[in-house]
C-alpha atoms as a PDB file:
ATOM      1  CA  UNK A   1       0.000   0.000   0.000  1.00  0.00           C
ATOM      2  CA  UNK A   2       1.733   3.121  -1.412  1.00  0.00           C
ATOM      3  CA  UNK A   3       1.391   5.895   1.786  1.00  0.00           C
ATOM      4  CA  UNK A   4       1.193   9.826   1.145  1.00  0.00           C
ATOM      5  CA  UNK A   5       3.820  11.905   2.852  1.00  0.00           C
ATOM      6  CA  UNK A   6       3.581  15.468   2.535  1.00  0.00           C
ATOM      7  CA  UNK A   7       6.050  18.355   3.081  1.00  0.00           C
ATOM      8  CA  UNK A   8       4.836  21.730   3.064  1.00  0.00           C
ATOM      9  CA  UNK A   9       7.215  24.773   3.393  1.00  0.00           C
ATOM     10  CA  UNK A  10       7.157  27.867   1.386  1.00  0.00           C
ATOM     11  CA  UNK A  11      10.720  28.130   0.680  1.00  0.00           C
ATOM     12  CA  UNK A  12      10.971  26.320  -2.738  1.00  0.00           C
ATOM     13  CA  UNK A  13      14.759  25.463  -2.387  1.00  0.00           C
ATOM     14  CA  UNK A  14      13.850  23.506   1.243  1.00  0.00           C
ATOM     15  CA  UNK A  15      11.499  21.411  -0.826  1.00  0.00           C
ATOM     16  CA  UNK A  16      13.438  20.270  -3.662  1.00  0.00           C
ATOM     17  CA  UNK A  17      16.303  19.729  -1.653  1.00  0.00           C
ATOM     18  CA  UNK A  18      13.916  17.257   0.791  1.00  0.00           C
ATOM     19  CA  UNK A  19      12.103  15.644  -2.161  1.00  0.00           C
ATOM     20  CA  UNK A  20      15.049  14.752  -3.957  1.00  0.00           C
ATOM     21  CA  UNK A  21      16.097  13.405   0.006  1.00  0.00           C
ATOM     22  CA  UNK A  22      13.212  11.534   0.472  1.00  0.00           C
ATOM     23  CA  UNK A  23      12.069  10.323  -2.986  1.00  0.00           C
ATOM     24  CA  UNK A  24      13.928   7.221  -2.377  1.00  0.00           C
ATOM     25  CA  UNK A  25      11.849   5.704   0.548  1.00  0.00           C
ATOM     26  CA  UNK A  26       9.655   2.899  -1.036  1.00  0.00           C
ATOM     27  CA  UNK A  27       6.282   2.385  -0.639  1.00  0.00           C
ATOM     28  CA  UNK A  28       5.606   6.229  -0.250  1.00  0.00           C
ATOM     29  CA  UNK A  29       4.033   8.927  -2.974  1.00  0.00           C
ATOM     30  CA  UNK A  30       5.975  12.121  -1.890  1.00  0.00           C
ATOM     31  CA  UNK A  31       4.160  15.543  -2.672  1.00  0.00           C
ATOM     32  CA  UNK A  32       5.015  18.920  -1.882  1.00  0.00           C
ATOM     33  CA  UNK A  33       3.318  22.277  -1.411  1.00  0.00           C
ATOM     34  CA  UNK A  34       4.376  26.281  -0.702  1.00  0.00           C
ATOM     35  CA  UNK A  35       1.057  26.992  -0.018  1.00  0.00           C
ATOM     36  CA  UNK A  36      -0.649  25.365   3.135  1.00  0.00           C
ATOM     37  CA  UNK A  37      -3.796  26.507   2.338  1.00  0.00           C
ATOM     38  CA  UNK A  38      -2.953  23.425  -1.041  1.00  0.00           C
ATOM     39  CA  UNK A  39      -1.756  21.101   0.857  1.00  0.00           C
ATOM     40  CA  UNK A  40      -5.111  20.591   3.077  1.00  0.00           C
ATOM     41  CA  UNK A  41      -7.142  20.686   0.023  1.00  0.00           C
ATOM     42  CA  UNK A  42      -4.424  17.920  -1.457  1.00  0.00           C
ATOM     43  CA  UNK A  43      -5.295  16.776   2.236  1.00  0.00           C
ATOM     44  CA  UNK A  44      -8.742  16.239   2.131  1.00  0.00           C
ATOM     45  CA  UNK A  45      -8.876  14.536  -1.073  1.00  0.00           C
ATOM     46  CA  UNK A  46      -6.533  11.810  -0.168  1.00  0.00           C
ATOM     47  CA  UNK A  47      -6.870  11.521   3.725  1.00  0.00           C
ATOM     48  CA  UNK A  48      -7.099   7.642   3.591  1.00  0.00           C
ATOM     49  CA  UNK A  49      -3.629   7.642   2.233  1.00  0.00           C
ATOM     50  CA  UNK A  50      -2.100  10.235   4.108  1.00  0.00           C
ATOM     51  CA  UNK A  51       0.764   8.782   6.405  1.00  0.00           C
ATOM     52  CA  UNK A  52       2.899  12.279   7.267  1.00  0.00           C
ATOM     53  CA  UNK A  53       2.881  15.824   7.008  1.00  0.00           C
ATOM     54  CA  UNK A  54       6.090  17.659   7.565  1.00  0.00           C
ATOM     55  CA  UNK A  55       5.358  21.496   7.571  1.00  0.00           C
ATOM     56  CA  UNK A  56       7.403  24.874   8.197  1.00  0.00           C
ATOM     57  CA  UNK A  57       5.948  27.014  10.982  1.00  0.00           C
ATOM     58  CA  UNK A  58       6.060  30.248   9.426  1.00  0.00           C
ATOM     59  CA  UNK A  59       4.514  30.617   6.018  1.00  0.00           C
ATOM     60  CA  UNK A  60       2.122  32.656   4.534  1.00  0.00           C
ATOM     61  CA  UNK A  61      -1.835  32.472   4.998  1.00  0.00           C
ATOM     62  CA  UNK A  62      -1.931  29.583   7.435  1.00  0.00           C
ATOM     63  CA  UNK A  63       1.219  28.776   9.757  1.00  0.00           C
ATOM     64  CA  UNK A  64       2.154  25.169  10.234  1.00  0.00           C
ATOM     65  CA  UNK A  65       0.396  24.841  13.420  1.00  0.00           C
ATOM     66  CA  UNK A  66      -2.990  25.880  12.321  1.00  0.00           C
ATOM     67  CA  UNK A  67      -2.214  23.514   9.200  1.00  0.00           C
ATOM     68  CA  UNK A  68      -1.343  20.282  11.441  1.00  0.00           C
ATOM     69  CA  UNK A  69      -4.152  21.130  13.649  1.00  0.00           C
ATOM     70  CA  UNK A  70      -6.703  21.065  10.879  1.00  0.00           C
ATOM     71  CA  UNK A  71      -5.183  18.236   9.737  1.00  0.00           C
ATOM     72  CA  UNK A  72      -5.363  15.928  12.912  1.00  0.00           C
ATOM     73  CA  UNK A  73      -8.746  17.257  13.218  1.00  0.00           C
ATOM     74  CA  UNK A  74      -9.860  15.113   9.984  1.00  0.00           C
ATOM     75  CA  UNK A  75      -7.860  12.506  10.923  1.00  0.00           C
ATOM     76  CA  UNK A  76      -5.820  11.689  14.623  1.00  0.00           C
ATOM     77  CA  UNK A  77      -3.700   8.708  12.747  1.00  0.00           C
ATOM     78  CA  UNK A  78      -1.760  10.904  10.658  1.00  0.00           C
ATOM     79  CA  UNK A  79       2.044  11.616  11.474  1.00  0.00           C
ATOM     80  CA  UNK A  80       2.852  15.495  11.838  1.00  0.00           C
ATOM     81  CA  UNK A  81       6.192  17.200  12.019  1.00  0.00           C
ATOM     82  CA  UNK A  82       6.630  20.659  12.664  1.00  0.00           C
ATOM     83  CA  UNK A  83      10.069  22.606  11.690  1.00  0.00           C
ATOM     84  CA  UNK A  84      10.669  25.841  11.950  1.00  0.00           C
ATOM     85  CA  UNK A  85      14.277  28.292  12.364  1.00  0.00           C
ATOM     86  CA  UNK A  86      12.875  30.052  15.313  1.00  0.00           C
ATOM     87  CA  UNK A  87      12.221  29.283  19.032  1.00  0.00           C
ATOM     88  CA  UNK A  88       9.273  27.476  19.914  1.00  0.00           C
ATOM     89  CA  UNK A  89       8.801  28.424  23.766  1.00  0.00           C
ATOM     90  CA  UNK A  90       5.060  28.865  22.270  1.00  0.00           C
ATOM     91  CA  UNK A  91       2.050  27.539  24.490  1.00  0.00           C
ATOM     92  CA  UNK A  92       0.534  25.915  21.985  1.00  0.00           C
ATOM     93  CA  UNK A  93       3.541  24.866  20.614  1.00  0.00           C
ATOM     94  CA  UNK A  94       3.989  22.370  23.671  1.00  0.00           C
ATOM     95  CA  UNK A  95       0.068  22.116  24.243  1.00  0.00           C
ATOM     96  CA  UNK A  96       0.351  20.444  20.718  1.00  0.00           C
ATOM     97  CA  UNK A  97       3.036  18.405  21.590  1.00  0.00           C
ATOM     98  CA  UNK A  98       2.000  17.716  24.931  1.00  0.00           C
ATOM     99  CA  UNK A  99      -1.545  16.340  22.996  1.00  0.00           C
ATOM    100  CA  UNK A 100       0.164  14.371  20.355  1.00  0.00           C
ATOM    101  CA  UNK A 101      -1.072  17.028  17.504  1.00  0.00           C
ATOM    102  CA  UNK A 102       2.773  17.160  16.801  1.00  0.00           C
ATOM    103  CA  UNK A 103       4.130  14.084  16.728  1.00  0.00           C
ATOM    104  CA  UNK A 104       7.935  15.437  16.081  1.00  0.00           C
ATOM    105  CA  UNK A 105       9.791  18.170  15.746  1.00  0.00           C
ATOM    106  CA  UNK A 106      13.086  19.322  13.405  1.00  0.00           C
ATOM    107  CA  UNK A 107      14.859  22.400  14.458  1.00  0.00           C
ATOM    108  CA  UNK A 108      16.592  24.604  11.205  1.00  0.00           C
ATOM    109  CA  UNK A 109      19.199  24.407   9.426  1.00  0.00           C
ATOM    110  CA  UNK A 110      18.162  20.568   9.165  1.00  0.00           C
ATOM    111  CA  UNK A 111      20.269  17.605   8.216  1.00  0.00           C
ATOM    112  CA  UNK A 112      19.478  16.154   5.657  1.00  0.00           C
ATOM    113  CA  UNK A 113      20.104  12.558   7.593  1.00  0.00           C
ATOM    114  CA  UNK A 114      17.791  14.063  10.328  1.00  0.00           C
ATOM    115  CA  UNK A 115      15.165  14.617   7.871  1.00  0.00           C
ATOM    116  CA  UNK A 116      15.457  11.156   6.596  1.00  0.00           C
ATOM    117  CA  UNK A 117      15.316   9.537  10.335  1.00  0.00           C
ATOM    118  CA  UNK A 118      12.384  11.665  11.281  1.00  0.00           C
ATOM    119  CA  UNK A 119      10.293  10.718   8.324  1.00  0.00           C
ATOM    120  CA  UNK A 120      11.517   7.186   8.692  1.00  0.00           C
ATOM    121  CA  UNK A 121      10.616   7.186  12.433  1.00  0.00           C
ATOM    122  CA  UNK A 122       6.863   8.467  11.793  1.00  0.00           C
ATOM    123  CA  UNK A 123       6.323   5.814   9.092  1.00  0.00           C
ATOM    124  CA  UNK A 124       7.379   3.240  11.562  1.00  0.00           C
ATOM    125  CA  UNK A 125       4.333   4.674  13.628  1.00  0.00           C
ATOM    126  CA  UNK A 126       2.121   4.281  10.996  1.00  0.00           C
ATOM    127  CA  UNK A 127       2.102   0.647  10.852  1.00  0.00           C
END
Protein backbone atom coordinates (compact mmCIF):
# COMPACT_ATOMS: atom_id res chain seq x y z
CA UNK A 1 0.00 0.00 0.00
CA UNK A 2 1.73 3.12 -1.41
CA UNK A 3 1.39 5.90 1.79
CA UNK A 4 1.19 9.83 1.14
CA UNK A 5 3.82 11.90 2.85
CA UNK A 6 3.58 15.47 2.54
CA UNK A 7 6.05 18.36 3.08
CA UNK A 8 4.84 21.73 3.06
CA UNK A 9 7.22 24.77 3.39
CA UNK A 10 7.16 27.87 1.39
CA UNK A 11 10.72 28.13 0.68
CA UNK A 12 10.97 26.32 -2.74
CA UNK A 13 14.76 25.46 -2.39
CA UNK A 14 13.85 23.51 1.24
CA UNK A 15 11.50 21.41 -0.83
CA UNK A 16 13.44 20.27 -3.66
CA UNK A 17 16.30 19.73 -1.65
CA UNK A 18 13.92 17.26 0.79
CA UNK A 19 12.10 15.64 -2.16
CA UNK A 20 15.05 14.75 -3.96
CA UNK A 21 16.10 13.41 0.01
CA UNK A 22 13.21 11.53 0.47
CA UNK A 23 12.07 10.32 -2.99
CA UNK A 24 13.93 7.22 -2.38
CA UNK A 25 11.85 5.70 0.55
CA UNK A 26 9.65 2.90 -1.04
CA UNK A 27 6.28 2.38 -0.64
CA UNK A 28 5.61 6.23 -0.25
CA UNK A 29 4.03 8.93 -2.97
CA UNK A 30 5.98 12.12 -1.89
CA UNK A 31 4.16 15.54 -2.67
CA UNK A 32 5.02 18.92 -1.88
CA UNK A 33 3.32 22.28 -1.41
CA UNK A 34 4.38 26.28 -0.70
CA UNK A 35 1.06 26.99 -0.02
CA UNK A 36 -0.65 25.36 3.14
CA UNK A 37 -3.80 26.51 2.34
CA UNK A 38 -2.95 23.42 -1.04
CA UNK A 39 -1.76 21.10 0.86
CA UNK A 40 -5.11 20.59 3.08
CA UNK A 41 -7.14 20.69 0.02
CA UNK A 42 -4.42 17.92 -1.46
CA UNK A 43 -5.30 16.78 2.24
CA UNK A 44 -8.74 16.24 2.13
CA UNK A 45 -8.88 14.54 -1.07
CA UNK A 46 -6.53 11.81 -0.17
CA UNK A 47 -6.87 11.52 3.72
CA UNK A 48 -7.10 7.64 3.59
CA UNK A 49 -3.63 7.64 2.23
CA UNK A 50 -2.10 10.23 4.11
CA UNK A 51 0.76 8.78 6.41
CA UNK A 52 2.90 12.28 7.27
CA UNK A 53 2.88 15.82 7.01
CA UNK A 54 6.09 17.66 7.57
CA UNK A 55 5.36 21.50 7.57
CA UNK A 56 7.40 24.87 8.20
CA UNK A 57 5.95 27.01 10.98
CA UNK A 58 6.06 30.25 9.43
CA UNK A 59 4.51 30.62 6.02
CA UNK A 60 2.12 32.66 4.53
CA UNK A 61 -1.84 32.47 5.00
CA UNK A 62 -1.93 29.58 7.44
CA UNK A 63 1.22 28.78 9.76
CA UNK A 64 2.15 25.17 10.23
CA UNK A 65 0.40 24.84 13.42
CA UNK A 66 -2.99 25.88 12.32
CA UNK A 67 -2.21 23.51 9.20
CA UNK A 68 -1.34 20.28 11.44
CA UNK A 69 -4.15 21.13 13.65
CA UNK A 70 -6.70 21.06 10.88
CA UNK A 71 -5.18 18.24 9.74
CA UNK A 72 -5.36 15.93 12.91
CA UNK A 73 -8.75 17.26 13.22
CA UNK A 74 -9.86 15.11 9.98
CA UNK A 75 -7.86 12.51 10.92
CA UNK A 76 -5.82 11.69 14.62
CA UNK A 77 -3.70 8.71 12.75
CA UNK A 78 -1.76 10.90 10.66
CA UNK A 79 2.04 11.62 11.47
CA UNK A 80 2.85 15.50 11.84
CA UNK A 81 6.19 17.20 12.02
CA UNK A 82 6.63 20.66 12.66
CA UNK A 83 10.07 22.61 11.69
CA UNK A 84 10.67 25.84 11.95
CA UNK A 85 14.28 28.29 12.36
CA UNK A 86 12.88 30.05 15.31
CA UNK A 87 12.22 29.28 19.03
CA UNK A 88 9.27 27.48 19.91
CA UNK A 89 8.80 28.42 23.77
CA UNK A 90 5.06 28.87 22.27
CA UNK A 91 2.05 27.54 24.49
CA UNK A 92 0.53 25.91 21.98
CA UNK A 93 3.54 24.87 20.61
CA UNK A 94 3.99 22.37 23.67
CA UNK A 95 0.07 22.12 24.24
CA UNK A 96 0.35 20.44 20.72
CA UNK A 97 3.04 18.41 21.59
CA UNK A 98 2.00 17.72 24.93
CA UNK A 99 -1.54 16.34 23.00
CA UNK A 100 0.16 14.37 20.35
CA UNK A 101 -1.07 17.03 17.50
CA UNK A 102 2.77 17.16 16.80
CA UNK A 103 4.13 14.08 16.73
CA UNK A 104 7.93 15.44 16.08
CA UNK A 105 9.79 18.17 15.75
CA UNK A 106 13.09 19.32 13.40
CA UNK A 107 14.86 22.40 14.46
CA UNK A 108 16.59 24.60 11.21
CA UNK A 109 19.20 24.41 9.43
CA UNK A 110 18.16 20.57 9.16
CA UNK A 111 20.27 17.60 8.22
CA UNK A 112 19.48 16.15 5.66
CA UNK A 113 20.10 12.56 7.59
CA UNK A 114 17.79 14.06 10.33
CA UNK A 115 15.16 14.62 7.87
CA UNK A 116 15.46 11.16 6.60
CA UNK A 117 15.32 9.54 10.34
CA UNK A 118 12.38 11.67 11.28
CA UNK A 119 10.29 10.72 8.32
CA UNK A 120 11.52 7.19 8.69
CA UNK A 121 10.62 7.19 12.43
CA UNK A 122 6.86 8.47 11.79
CA UNK A 123 6.32 5.81 9.09
CA UNK A 124 7.38 3.24 11.56
CA UNK A 125 4.33 4.67 13.63
CA UNK A 126 2.12 4.28 11.00
CA UNK A 127 2.10 0.65 10.85
Amino acid sequence: MTRIVSIVDDEIDILHLFRDALQDIPEISLFTFTDPTLAFEHFKYNESEYAVVLSDFRMPGMNGMELIKKIKDRKQSVRTILMTAFETNDILFHEYTANKIINGFLQKPIRLVDVLKEINKQLRATK
